[in-house]
N, C-alpha and C. Protein backbone atom coordinates (compact mmCIF):
# COMPACT_ATOMS: atom_id res chain seq x y z
N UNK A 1 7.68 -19.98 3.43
CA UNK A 1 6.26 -19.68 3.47
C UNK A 1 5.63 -20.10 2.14
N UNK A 2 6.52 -19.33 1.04
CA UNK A 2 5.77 -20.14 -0.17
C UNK A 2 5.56 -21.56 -0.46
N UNK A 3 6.52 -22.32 0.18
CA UNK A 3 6.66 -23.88 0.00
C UNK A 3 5.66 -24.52 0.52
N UNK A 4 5.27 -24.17 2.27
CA UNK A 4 4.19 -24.49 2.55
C UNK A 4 2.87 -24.04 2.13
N UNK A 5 2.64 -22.76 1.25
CA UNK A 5 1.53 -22.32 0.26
C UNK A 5 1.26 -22.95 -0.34
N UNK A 6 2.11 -23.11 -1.61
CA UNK A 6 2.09 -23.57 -3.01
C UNK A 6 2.14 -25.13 -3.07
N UNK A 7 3.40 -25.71 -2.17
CA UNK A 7 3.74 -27.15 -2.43
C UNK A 7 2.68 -27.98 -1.51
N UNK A 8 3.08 -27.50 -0.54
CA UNK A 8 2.04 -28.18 0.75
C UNK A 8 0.63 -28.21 0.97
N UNK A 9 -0.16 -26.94 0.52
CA UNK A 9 -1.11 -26.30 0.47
C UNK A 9 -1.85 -26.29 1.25
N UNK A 10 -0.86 -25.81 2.79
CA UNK A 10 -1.65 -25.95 3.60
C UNK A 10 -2.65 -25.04 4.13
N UNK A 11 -3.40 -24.12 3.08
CA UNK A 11 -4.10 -23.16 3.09
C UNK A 11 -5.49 -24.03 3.23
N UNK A 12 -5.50 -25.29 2.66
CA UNK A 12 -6.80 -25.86 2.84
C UNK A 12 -7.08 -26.46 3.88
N UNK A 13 -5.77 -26.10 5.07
CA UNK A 13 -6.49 -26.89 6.32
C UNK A 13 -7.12 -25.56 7.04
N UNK A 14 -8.73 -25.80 7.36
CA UNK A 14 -9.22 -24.90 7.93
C UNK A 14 -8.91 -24.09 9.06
N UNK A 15 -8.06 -24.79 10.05
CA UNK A 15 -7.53 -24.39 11.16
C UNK A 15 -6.51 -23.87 11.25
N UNK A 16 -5.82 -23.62 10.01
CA UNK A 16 -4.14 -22.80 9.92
C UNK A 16 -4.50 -21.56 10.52
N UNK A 17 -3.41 -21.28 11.05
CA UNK A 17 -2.76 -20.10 12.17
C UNK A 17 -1.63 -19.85 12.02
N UNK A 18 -1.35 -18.56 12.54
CA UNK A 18 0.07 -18.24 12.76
C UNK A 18 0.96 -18.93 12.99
N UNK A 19 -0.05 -19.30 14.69
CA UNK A 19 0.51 -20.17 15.34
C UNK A 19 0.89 -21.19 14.72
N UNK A 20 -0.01 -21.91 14.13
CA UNK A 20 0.35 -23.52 14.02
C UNK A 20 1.23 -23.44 12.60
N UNK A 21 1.14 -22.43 11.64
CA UNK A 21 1.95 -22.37 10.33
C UNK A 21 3.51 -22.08 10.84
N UNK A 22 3.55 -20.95 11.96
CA UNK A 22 5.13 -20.64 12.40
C UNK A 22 5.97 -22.13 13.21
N UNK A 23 4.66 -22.87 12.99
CA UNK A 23 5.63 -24.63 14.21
C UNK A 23 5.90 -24.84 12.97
N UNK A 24 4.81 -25.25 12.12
CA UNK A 24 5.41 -25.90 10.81
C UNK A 24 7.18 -25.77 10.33
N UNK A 25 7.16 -23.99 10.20
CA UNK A 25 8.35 -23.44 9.74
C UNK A 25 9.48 -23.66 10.68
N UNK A 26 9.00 -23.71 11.82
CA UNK A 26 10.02 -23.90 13.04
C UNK A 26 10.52 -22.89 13.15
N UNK A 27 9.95 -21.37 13.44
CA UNK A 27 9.91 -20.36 13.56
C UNK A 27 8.95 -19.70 14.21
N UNK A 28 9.51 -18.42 15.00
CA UNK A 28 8.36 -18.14 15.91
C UNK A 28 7.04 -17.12 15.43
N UNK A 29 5.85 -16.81 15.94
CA UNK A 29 4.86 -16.19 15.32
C UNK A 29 5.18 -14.92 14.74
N UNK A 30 5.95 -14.15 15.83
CA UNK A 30 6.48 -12.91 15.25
C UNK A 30 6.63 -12.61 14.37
N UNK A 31 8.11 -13.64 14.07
CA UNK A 31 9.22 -13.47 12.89
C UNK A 31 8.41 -13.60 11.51
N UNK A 32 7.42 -14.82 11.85
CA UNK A 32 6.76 -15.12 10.50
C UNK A 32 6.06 -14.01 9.92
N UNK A 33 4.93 -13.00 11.10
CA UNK A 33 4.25 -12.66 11.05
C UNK A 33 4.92 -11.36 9.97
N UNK A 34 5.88 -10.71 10.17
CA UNK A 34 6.73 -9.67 9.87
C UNK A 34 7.11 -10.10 8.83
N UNK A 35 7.45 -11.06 8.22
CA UNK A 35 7.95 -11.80 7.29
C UNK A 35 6.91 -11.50 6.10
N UNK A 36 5.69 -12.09 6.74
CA UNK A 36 3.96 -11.53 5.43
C UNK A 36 4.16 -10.63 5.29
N UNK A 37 3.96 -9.79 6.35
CA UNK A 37 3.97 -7.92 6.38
C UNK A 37 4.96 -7.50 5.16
N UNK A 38 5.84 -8.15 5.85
CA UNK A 38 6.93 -7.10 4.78
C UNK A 38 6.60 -7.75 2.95
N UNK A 39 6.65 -9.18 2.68
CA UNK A 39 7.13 -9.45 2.01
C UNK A 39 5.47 -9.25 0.66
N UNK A 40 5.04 -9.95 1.37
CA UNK A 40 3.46 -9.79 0.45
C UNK A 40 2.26 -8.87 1.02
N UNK A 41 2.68 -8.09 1.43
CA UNK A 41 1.89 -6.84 2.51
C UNK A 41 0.64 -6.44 2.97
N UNK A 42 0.99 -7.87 3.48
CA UNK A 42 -0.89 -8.30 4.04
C UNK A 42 -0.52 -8.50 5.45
N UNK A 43 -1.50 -9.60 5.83
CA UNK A 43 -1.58 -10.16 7.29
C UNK A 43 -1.55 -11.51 6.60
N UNK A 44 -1.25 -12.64 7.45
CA UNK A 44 -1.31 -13.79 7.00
C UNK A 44 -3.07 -14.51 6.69
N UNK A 45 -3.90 -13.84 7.42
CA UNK A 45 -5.22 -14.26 7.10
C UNK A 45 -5.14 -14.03 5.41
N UNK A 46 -5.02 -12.77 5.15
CA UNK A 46 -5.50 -12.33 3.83
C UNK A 46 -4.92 -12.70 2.58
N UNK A 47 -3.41 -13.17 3.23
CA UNK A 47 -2.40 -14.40 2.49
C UNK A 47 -3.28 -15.07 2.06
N UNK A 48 -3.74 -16.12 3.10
CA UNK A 48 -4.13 -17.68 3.32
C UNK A 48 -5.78 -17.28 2.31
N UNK A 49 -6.76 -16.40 2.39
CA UNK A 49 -7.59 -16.47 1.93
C UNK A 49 -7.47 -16.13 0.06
N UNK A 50 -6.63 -15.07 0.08
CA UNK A 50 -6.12 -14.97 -1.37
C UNK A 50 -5.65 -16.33 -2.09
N UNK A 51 -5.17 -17.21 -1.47
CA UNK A 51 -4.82 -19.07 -2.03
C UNK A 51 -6.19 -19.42 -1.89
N UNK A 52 -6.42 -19.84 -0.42
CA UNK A 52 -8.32 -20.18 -0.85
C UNK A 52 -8.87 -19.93 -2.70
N UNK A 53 -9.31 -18.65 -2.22
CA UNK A 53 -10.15 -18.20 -3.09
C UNK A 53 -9.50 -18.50 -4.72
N UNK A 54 -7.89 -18.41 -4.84
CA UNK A 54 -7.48 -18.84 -6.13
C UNK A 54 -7.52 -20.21 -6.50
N UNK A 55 -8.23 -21.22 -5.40
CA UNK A 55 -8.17 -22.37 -5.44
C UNK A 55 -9.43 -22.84 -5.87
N UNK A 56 -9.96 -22.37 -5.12
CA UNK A 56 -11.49 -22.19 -5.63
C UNK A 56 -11.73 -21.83 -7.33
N UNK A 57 -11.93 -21.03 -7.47
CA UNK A 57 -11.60 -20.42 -9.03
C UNK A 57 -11.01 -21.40 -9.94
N UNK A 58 -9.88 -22.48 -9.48
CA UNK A 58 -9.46 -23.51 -10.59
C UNK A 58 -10.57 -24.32 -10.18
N UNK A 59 -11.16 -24.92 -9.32
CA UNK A 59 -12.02 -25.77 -8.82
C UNK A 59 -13.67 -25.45 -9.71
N UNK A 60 -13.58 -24.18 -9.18
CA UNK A 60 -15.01 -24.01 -10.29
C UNK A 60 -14.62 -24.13 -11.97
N UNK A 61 -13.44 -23.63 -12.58
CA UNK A 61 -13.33 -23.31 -13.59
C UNK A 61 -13.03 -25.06 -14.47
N UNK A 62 -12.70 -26.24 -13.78
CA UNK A 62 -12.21 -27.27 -13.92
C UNK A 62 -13.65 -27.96 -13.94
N UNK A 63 -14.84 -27.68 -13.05
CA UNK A 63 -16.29 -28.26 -12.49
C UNK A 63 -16.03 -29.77 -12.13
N UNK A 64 -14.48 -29.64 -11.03
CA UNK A 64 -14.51 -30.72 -10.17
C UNK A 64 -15.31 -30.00 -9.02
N UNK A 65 -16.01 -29.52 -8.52
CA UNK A 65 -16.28 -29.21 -7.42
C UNK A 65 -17.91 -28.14 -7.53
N UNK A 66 -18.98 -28.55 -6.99
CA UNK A 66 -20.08 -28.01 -6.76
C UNK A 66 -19.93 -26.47 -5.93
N UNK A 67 -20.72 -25.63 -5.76
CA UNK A 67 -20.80 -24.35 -5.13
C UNK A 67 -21.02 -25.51 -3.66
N UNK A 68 -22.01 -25.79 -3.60
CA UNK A 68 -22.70 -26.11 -2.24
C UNK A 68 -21.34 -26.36 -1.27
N UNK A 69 -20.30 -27.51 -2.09
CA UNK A 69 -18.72 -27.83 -1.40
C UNK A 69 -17.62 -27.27 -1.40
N UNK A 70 -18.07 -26.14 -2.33
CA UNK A 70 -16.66 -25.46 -2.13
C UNK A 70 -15.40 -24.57 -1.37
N UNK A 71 -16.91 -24.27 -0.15
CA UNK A 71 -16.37 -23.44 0.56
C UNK A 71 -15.09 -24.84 2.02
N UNK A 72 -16.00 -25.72 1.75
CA UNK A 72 -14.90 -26.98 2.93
C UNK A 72 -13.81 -27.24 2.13
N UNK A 73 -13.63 -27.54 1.06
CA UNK A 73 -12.82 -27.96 -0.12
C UNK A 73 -11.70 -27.04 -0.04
N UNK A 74 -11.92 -25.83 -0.15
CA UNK A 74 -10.98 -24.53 0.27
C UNK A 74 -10.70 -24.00 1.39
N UNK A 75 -11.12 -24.93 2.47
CA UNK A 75 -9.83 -24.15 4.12
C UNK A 75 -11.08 -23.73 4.29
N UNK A 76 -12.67 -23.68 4.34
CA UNK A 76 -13.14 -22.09 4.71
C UNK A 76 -13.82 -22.77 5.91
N UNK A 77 -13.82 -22.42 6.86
CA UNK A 77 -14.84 -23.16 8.28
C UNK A 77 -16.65 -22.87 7.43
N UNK A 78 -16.37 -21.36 7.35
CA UNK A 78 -18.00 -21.15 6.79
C UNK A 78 -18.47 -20.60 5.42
N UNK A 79 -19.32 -20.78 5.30
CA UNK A 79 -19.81 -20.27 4.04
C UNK A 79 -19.73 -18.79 3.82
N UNK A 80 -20.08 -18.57 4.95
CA UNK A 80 -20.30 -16.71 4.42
C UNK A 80 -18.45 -16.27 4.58
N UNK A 81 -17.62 -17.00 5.35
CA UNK A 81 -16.70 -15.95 5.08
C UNK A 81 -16.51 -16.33 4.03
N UNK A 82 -16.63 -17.48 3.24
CA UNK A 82 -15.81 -18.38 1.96
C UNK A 82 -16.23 -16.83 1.27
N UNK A 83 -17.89 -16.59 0.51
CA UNK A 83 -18.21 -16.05 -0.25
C UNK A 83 -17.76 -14.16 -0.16
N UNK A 84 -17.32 -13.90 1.32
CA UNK A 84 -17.09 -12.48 1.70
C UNK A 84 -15.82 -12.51 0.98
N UNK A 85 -14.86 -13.69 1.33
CA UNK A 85 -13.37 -13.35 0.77
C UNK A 85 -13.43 -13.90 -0.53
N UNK A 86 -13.98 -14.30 -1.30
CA UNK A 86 -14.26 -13.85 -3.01
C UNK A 86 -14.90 -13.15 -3.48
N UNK A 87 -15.50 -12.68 -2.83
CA UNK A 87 -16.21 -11.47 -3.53
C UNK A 87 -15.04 -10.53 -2.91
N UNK A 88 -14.62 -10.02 -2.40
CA UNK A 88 -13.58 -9.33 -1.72
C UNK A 88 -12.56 -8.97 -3.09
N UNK A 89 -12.12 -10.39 -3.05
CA UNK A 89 -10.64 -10.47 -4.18
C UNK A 89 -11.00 -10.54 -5.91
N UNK A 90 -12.16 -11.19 -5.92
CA UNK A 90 -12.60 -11.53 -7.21
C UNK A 90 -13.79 -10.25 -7.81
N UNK A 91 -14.07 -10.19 -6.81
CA UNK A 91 -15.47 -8.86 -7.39
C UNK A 91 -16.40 -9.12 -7.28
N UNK A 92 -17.02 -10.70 -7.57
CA UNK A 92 -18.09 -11.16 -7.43
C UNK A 92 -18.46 -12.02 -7.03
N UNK A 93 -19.76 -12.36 -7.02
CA UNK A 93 -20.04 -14.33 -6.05
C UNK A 93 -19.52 -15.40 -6.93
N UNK A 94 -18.96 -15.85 -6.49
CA UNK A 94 -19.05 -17.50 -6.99
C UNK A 94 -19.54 -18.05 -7.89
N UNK A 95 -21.07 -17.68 -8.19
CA UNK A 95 -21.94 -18.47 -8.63
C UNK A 95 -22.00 -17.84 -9.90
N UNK A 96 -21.63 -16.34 -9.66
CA UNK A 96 -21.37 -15.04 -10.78
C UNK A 96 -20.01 -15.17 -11.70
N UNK A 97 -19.20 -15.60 -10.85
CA UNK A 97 -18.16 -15.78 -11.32
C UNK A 97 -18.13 -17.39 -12.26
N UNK A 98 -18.53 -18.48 -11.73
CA UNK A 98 -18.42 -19.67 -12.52
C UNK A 98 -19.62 -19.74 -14.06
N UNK A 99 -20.69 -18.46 -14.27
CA UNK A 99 -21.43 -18.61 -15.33
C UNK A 99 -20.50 -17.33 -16.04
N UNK A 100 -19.73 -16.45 -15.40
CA UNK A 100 -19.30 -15.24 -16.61
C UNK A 100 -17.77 -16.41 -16.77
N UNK A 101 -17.47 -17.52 -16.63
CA UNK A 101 -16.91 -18.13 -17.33
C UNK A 101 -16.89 -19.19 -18.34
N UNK A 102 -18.11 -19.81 -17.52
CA UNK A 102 -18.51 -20.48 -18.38
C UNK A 102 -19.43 -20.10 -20.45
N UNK A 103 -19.57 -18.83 -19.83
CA UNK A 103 -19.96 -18.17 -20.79
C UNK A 103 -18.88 -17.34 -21.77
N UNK A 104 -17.68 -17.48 -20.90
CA UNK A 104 -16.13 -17.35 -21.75
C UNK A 104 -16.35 -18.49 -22.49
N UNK A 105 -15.86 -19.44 -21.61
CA UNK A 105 -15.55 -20.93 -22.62
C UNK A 105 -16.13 -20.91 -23.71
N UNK A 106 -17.90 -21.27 -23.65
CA UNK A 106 -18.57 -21.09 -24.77
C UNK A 106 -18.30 -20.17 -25.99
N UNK A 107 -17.54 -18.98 -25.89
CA UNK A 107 -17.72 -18.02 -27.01
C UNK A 107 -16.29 -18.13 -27.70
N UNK A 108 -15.44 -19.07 -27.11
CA UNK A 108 -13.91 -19.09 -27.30
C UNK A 108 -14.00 -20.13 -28.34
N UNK A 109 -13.21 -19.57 -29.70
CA UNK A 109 -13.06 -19.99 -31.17
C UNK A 109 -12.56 -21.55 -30.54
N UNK A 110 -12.81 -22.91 -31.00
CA UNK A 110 -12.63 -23.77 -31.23
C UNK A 110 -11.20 -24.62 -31.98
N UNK A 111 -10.21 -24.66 -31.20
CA UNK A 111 -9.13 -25.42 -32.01
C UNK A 111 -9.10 -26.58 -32.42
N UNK A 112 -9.14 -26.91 -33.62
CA UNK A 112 -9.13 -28.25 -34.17
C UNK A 112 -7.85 -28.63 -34.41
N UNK A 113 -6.96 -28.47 -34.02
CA UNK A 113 -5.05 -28.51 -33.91
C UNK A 113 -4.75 -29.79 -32.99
């Protein structure tokens, strides 16, 4: 499961499912499903959106990627769930979140090394 998370990343295809993630594994929905449960103690939605949304977050924090695109860029079919499941995990919007960083960067001492 992690391999196809992390390596594969197939969290950004919008249409991932149980279903279609347990063919991947060549394993059935069940087994997989029990597998999340137990192991990272979610549901696999809340898996798959927790990667989203951490993907997002390098995406804004990097400013390869606009708000307006970020929610297709990250697996999300729509906008409002994109922004429900970061504000969810993160605390805040998006838009909240990429200026209280950008306003990190700015105040962070300067290495000349």
């Amino acid at each position: 499961v992690l391999y196809y998370l992390e390596v594969r990343q197939v969290f950004l295809d919008p249409k991932l499912s149980l279903k279609k993630l347990s063919e991947m594994i060549e394993t059935n929905q069940t087994y997989l499903s029990n597998v999340v449960n137990r192991y990272f103690g979610c549901h696999l939605k809340d898996l798959v959106n927790t990667y989203r949304v951490e993907y997002a977050k390098e995406l804004l924090r990097s400013g390869k990627c606009s708000l307006e695109e970020l929610p297709g860029r990250c697996g999300f079919l729509s906008r409002s769930t994109f922004y429900a499941a970061f504000s969810k995990l993160v605390g805040v919007s998006p838009k909240r979140y990429l200026l209280y960083e950008q306003r990190t960067d700015l105040s962070e001492p300067i290495d000349y090394v």
